[in-house]
Protein backbone atom coordinates (compact mmCIF):
# COMPACT_ATOMS: atom_id res chain seq x y z
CA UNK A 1 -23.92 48.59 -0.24
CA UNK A 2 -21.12 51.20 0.72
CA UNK A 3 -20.60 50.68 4.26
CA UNK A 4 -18.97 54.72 4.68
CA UNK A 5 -23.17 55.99 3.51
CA UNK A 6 -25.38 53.29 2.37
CA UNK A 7 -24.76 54.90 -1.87
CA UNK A 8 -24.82 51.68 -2.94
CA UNK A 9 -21.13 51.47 -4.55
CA UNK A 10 -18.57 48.78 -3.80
CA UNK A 11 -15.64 50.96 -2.88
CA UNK A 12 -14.17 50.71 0.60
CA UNK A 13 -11.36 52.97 0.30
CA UNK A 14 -12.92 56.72 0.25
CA UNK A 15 -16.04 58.50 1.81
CA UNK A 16 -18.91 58.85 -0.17
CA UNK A 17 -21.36 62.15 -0.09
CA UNK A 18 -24.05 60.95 2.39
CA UNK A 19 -26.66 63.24 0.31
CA UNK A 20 -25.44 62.08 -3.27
CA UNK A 21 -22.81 59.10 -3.19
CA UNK A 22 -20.40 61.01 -5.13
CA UNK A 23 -16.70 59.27 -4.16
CA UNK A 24 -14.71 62.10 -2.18
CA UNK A 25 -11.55 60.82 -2.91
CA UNK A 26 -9.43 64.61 -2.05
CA UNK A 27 -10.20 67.14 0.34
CA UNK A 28 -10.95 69.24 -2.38
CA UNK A 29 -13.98 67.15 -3.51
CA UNK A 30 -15.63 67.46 -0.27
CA UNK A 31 -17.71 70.69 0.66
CA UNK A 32 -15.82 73.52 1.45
CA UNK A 33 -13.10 71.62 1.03
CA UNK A 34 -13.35 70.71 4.53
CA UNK A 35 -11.78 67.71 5.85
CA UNK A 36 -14.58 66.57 8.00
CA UNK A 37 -17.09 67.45 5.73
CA UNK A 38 -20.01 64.02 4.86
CA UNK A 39 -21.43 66.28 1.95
CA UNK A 40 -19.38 66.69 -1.55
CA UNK A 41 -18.91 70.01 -3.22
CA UNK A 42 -21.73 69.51 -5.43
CA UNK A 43 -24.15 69.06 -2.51
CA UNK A 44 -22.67 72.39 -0.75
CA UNK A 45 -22.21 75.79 -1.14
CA UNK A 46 -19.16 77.48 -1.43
CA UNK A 47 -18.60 77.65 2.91
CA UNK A 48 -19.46 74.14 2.72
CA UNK A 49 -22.89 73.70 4.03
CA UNK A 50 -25.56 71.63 2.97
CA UNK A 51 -27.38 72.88 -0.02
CA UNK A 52 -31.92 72.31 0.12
CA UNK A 53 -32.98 69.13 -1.46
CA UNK A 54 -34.53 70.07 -3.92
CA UNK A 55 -31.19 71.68 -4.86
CA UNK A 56 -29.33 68.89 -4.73
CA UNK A 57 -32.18 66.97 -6.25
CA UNK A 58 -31.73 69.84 -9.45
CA UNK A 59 -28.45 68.83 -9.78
CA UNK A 60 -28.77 64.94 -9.67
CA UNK A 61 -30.72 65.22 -12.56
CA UNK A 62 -29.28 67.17 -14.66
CA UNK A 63 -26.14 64.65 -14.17
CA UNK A 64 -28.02 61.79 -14.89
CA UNK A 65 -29.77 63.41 -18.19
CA UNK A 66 -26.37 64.29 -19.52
CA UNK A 67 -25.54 60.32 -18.59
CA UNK A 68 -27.85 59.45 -21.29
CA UNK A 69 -31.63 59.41 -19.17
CA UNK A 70 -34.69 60.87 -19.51
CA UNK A 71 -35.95 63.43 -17.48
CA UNK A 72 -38.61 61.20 -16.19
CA UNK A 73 -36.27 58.46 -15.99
CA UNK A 74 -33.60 60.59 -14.20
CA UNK A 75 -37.13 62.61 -11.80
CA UNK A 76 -37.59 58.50 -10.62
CA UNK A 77 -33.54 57.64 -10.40
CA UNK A 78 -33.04 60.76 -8.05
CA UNK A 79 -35.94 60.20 -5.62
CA UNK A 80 -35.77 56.87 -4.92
CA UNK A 81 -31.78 56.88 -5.01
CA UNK A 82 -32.20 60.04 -2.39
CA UNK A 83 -34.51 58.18 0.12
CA UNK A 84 -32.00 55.44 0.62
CA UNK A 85 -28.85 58.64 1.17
CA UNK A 86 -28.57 59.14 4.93
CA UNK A 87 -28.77 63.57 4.18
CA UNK A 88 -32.37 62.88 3.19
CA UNK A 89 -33.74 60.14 5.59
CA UNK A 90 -37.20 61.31 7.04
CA UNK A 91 -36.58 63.14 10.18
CA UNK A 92 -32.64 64.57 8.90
CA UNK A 93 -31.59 67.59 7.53
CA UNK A 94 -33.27 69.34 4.56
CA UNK A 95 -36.49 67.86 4.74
């Protein structure tokens, strides 16, 4: 389990997207290429704020279809990857 956001990788050595677990190795690859930013660019709009779940959930899949899934494989692989991604806890942001 990353220790940066809980994604599940095994890298140490960069931040992770706390709503997707993309790496975020450059400031470029974080939102708005802030810095300080926890979400990646994919997550954000373009001033770098978190985009609605089920924006970000939109996006996750379509990723994981062109990897090769399903839709239904890839509906399953998103939820239950997003309930574990500290953006999308109950009780946090864009619930």
């Amino acid at each position: 389990m990353c220790e940066n956001c809980g994604c599940g990788c095994e890298r140490k050595d960069v931040d992770c997207c706390e709503s997707c677990g993309m790496p975020m190795e450059s400031v470029e690859m974080r939102g708005g290429a802030k810095p300080d930013n926890k979400y990646c660019k994919y997550c954000c709009d373009e001033n770098g704020n978190l985009k609605s779940k089920e924006e970000v959930r939109k996006g996750m899949i379509e990723f994981y279809k062109a990897q090769g899934k399903s839709q239904e494989e890839a509906e399953k692989f998103v939820d239950d990857y997003m309930k574990k991604m500290p953006a999308w806890k109950e009780g946090k942001e864009g619930e």
